[in-house]
Protein backbone atom coordinates (compact mmCIF):
# COMPACT_ATOMS: atom_id res chain seq x y z
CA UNK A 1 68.31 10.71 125.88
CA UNK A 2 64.45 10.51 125.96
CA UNK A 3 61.80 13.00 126.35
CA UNK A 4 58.49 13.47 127.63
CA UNK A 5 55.16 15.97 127.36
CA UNK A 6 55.26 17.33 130.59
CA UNK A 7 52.29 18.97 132.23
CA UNK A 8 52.51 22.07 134.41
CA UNK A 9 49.89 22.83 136.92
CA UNK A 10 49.84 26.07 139.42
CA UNK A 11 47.64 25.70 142.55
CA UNK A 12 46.37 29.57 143.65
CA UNK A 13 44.93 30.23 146.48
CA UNK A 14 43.71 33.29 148.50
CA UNK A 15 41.44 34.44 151.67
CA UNK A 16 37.63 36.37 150.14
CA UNK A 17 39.07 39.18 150.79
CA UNK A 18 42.40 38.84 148.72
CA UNK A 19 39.99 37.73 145.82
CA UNK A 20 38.86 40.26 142.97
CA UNK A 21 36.35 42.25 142.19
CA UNK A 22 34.73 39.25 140.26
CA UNK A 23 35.78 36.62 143.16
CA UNK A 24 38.78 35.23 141.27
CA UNK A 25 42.16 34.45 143.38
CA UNK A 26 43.95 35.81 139.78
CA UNK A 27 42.13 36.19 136.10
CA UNK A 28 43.66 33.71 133.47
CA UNK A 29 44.53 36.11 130.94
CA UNK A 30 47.07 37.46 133.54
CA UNK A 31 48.76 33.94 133.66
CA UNK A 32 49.33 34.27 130.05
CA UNK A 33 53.22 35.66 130.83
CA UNK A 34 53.78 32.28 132.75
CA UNK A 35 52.60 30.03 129.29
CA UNK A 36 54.97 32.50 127.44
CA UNK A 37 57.83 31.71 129.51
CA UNK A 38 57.12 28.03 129.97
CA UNK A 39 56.97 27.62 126.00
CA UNK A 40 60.54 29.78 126.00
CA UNK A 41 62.31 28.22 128.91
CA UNK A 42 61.03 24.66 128.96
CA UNK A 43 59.45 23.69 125.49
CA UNK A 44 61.42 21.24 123.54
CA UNK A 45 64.79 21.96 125.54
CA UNK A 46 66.74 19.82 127.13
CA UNK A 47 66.03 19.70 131.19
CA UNK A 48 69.49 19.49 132.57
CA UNK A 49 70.51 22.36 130.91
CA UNK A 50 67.02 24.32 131.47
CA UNK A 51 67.13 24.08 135.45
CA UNK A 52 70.97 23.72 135.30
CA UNK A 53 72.12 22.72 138.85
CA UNK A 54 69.21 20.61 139.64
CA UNK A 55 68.40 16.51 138.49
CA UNK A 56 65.55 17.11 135.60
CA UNK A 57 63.18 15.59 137.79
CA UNK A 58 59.44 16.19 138.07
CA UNK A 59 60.39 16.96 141.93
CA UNK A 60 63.02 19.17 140.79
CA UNK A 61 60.73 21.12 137.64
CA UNK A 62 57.92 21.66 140.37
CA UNK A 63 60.07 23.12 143.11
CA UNK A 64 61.81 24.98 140.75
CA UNK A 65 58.95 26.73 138.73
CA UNK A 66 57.49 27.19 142.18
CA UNK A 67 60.86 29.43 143.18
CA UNK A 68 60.82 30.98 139.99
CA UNK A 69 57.36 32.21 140.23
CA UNK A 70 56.28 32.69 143.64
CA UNK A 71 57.34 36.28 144.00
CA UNK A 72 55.16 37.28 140.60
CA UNK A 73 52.24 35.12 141.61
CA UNK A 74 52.16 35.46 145.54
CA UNK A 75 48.84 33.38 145.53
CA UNK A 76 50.94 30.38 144.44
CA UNK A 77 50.59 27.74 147.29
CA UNK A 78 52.12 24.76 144.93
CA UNK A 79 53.41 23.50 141.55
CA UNK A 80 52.64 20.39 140.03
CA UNK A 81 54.51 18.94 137.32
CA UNK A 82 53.95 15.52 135.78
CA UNK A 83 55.56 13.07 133.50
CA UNK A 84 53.30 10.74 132.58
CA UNK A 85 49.45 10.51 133.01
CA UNK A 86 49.74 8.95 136.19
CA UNK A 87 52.33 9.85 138.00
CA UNK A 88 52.77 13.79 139.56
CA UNK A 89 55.29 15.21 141.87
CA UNK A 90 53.74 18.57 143.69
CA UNK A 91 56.03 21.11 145.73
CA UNK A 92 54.30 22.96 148.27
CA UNK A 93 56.45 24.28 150.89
């Protein structure tokens, strides 16, 4: 058993017109729930039994934040999740 500091990175994207008032695709307080449940679902748990079902690979945390999340945040066009500082697995479908 190892671990590792994972970082989690959603892509948003949207047309002008889906943008806000200010010309943001979403304002970053409102992505404040998502931190929340990363730090309750992910943080210093063990993956196989966090995204039970799936190999706890980056591959497999991307795609499955990005199912988690994608109804909520319906500007979310892809997850990136990374191990290490240099390597990344993205799911966009």
């Amino acid at each position: 058993m190892h671990g590792h500091d994972c970082i989690v990175v959603l892509e948003l994207s949207a047309e002008d017109e889906d943008r806000t008032d200010s010309g943001f695709v979403r304002d970053f307080c409102e992505l404040s729930v998502f931190k929340a449940w990363v730090d309750a679902a992910l943080d210093h748990r063990h993956l196989n039994e966090a995204i039970a079902g799936l190999p706890p690979s980056a591959e497999n945390l991307a795609r499955w934040i990005f199912d988690t999340w994608a109804g909520q945040f319906p500007e979310l066009g892809a997850v990136k999740a990374s191990e290490t500082p240099k390597t990344w697995a993205v799911h966009r479908p």
